[in-house]
Protein backbone atom coordinates (compact mmCIF):
# COMPACT_ATOMS: atom_id res chain seq x y z
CA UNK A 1 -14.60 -31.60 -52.77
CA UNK A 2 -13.12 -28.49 -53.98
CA UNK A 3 -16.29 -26.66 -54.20
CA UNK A 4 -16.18 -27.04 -49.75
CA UNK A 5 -12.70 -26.26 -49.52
CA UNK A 6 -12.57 -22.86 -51.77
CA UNK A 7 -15.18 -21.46 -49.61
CA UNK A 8 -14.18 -22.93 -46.25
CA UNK A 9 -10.65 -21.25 -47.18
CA UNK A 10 -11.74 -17.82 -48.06
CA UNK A 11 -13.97 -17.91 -44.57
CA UNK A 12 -10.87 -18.72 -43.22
CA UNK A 13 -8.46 -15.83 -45.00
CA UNK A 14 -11.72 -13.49 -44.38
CA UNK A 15 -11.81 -13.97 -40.37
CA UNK A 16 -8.10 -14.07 -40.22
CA UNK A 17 -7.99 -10.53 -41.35
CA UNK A 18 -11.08 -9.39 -39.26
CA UNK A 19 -10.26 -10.66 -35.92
CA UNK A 20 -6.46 -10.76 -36.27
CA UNK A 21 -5.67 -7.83 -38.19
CA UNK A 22 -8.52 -5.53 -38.57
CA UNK A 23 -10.46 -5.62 -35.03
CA UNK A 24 -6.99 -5.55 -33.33
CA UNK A 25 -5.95 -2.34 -35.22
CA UNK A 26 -9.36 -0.24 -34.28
CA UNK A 27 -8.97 -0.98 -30.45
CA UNK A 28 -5.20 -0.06 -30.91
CA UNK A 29 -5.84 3.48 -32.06
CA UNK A 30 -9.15 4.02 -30.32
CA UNK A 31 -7.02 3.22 -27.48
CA UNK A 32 -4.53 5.53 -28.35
CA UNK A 33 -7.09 7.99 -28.98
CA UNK A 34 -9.20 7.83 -26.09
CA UNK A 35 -7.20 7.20 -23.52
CA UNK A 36 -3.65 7.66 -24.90
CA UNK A 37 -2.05 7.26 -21.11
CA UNK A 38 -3.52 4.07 -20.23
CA UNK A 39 -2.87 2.76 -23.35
CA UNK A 40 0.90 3.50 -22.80
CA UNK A 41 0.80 1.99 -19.10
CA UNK A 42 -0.03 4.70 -17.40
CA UNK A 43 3.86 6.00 -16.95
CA UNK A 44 4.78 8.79 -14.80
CA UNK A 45 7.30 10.56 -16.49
CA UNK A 46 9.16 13.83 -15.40
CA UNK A 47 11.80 15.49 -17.26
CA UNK A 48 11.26 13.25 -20.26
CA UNK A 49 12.10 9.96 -18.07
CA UNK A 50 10.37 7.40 -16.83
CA UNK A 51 10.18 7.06 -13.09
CA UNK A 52 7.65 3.86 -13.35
CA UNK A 53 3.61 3.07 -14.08
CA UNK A 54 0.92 4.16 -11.72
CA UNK A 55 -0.07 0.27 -12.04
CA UNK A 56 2.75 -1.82 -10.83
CA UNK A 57 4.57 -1.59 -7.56
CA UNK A 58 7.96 -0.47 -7.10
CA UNK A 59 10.57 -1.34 -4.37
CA UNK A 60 11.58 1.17 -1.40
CA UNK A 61 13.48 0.30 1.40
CA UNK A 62 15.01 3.06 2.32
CA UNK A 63 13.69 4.84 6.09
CA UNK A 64 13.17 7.92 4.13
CA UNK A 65 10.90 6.60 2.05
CA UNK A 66 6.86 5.17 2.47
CA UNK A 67 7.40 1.05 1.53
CA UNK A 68 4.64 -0.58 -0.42
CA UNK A 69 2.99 -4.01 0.24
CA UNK A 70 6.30 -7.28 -0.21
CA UNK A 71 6.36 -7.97 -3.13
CA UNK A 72 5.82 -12.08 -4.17
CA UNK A 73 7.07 -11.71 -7.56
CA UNK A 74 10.51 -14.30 -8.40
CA UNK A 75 14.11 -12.94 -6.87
CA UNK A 76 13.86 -9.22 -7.89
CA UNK A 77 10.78 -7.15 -6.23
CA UNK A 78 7.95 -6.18 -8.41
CA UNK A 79 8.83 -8.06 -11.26
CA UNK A 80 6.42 -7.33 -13.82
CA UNK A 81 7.32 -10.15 -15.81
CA UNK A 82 6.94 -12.60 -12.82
CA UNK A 83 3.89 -11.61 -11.70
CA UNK A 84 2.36 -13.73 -9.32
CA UNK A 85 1.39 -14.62 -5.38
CA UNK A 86 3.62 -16.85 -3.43
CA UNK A 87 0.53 -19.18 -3.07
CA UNK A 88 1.52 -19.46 0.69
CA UNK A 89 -1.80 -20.36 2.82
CA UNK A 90 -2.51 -19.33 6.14
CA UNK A 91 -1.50 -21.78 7.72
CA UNK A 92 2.08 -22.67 6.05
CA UNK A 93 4.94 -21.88 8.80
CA UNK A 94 6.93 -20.48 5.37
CA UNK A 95 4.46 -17.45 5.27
CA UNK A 96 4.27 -17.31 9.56
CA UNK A 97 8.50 -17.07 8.88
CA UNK A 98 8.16 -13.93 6.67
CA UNK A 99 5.70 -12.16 8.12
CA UNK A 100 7.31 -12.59 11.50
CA UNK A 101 10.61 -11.07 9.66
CA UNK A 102 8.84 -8.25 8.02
CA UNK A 103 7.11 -7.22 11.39
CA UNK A 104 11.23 -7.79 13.12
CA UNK A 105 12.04 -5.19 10.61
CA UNK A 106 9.66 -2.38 10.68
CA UNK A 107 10.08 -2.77 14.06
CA UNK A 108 14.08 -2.25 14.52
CA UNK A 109 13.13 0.81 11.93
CA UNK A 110 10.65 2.82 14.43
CA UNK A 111 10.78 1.05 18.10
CA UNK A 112 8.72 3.51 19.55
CA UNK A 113 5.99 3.12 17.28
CA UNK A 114 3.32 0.30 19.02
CA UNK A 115 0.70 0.74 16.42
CA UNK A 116 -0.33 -2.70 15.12
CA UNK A 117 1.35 -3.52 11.80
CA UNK A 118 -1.46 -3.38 9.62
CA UNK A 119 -1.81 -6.52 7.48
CA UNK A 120 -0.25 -4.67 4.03
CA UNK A 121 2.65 -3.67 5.08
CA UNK A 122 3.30 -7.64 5.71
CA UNK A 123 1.65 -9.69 3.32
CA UNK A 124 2.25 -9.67 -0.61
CA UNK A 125 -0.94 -9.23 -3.02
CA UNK A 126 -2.34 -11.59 -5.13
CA UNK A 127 -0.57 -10.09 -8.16
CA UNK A 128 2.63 -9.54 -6.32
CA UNK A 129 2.84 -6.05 -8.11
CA UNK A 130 0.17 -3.84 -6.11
CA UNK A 131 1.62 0.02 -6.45
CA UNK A 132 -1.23 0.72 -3.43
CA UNK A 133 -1.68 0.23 0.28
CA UNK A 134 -4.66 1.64 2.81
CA UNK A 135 -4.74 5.10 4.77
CA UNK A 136 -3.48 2.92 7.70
CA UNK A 137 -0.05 1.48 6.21
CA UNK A 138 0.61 4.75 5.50
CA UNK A 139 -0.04 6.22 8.74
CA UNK A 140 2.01 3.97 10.36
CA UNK A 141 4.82 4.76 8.71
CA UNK A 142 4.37 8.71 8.91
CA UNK A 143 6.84 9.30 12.01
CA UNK A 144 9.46 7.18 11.04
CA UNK A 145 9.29 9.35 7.55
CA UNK A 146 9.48 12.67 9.53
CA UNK A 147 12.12 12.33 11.57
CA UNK A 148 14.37 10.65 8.80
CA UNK A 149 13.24 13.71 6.50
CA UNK A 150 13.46 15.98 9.19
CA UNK A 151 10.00 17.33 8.26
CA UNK A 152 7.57 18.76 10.38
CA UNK A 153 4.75 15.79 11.11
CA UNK A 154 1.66 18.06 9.86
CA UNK A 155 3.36 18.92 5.91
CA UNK A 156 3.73 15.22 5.88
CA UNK A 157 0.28 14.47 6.73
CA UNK A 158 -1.38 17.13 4.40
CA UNK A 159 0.90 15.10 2.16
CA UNK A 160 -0.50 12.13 2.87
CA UNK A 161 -4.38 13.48 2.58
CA UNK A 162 -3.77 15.29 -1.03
CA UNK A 163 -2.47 11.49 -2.24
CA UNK A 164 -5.41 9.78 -0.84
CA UNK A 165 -7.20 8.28 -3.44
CA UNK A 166 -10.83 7.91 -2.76
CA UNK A 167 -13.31 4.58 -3.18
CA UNK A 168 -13.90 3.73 -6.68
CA UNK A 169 -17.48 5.19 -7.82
CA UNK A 170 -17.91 5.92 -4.11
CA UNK A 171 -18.56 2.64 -2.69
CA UNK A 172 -16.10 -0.13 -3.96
CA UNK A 173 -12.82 -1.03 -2.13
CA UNK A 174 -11.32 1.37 0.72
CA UNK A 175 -9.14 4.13 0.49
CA UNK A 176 -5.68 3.85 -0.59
CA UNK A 177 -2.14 5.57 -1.85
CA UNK A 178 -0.20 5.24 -4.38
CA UNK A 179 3.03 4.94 -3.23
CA UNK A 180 5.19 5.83 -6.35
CA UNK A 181 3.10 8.73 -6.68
CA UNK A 182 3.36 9.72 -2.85
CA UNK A 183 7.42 9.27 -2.81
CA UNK A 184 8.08 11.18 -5.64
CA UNK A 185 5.55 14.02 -4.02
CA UNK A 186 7.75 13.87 -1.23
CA UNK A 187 10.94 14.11 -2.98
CA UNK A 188 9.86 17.06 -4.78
CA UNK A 189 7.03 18.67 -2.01
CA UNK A 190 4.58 19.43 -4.45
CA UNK A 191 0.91 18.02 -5.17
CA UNK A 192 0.77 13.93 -6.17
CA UNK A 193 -1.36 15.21 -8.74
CA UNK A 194 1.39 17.04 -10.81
């Protein structure tokens, strides 16, 4: 019996190292070498403090601002902790409610803007957490931003161009902005890519 168990137990210690201490430890620092900002969460930091991650969504409500997509996550808005969809169908009169007050609100905030609402600037990602939304949600935002900032319309939209991210490899998803990165452009009026 003991001649199964002494080597089924040094198997055992052997792959225990490999795979839980050893494999771990080379993608660590070949992480940290390689791509040393996505391994830290891809943080935008300015002035030695962090503003937030280029990956997870961050809450503005203020006019002066560009919002993001609603959030889904628990009680407090792009949770990262709590990150999930609100697994609301189409058809549920719970989601019909909060659209319906999302769409009330951007509406009291620009009443002469009669754009349609485009459909991620009322619905919550899967995740909950999504830091992006398309050309469009931007756009329709883009007056009520001006005349809160009092900026001239055309510095806004150059803005809005420079932070345009592109499709992935050319052809996958559509084109979108980041809106932590295009806020803090704003606050500061240089390039989203500083």
């Amino acid at each position: 019996m003991m001649q199964h168990i002494k080597p089924a137990l040094f198997m055992l210690l052997f792959f225990t190292v490999l795979t839980g201490i050893a494999y771990p430890l080379l993608v660590t620092f070949g992480a940290q070498i390689l791509f040393p900002a996505q391994a830290n969460g891809s943080l935008i930091v300015n002035d030695k403090h962090t503003l937030g991650s280029e990956l997870i969504g961050q809450s503005f409500t203020r006019p002066e601002y560009f919002w993001g997509r609603p959030s889904a996550t628990s009680s407090s808005a792009y949770n990262a902790a709590a990150s999930s969809g609100s697994n609301l169908g189409p058809s549920n009169p719970n989601l019909r409610e909060l659209v319906q007050q999302r769409i009330k609100v951007l509406r009291e905030l620009d009443p002469s803007n009669t754009q349609p609402i485009p459909v991620d600037l009322v619905t919550a990602s899967a995740s909950g957490l999504d830091p992006h939304i398309s050309s469009a949600a931007v756009l329709f935002q883009l007056n009520r931003v001006a005349a809160v900032r009092h900026l001239p319309l055309d510095k806004i939209e150059a803005l809005v161009t420079q932070c345009t991210e592109a499709r992935q490899l050319g052809v996958l998803g559509e084109p979108r902005v980041n809106i932590l990165r295009l806020n803090l452009a704003l606050d500061n009026r240089r390039s989203c890519l500083e």
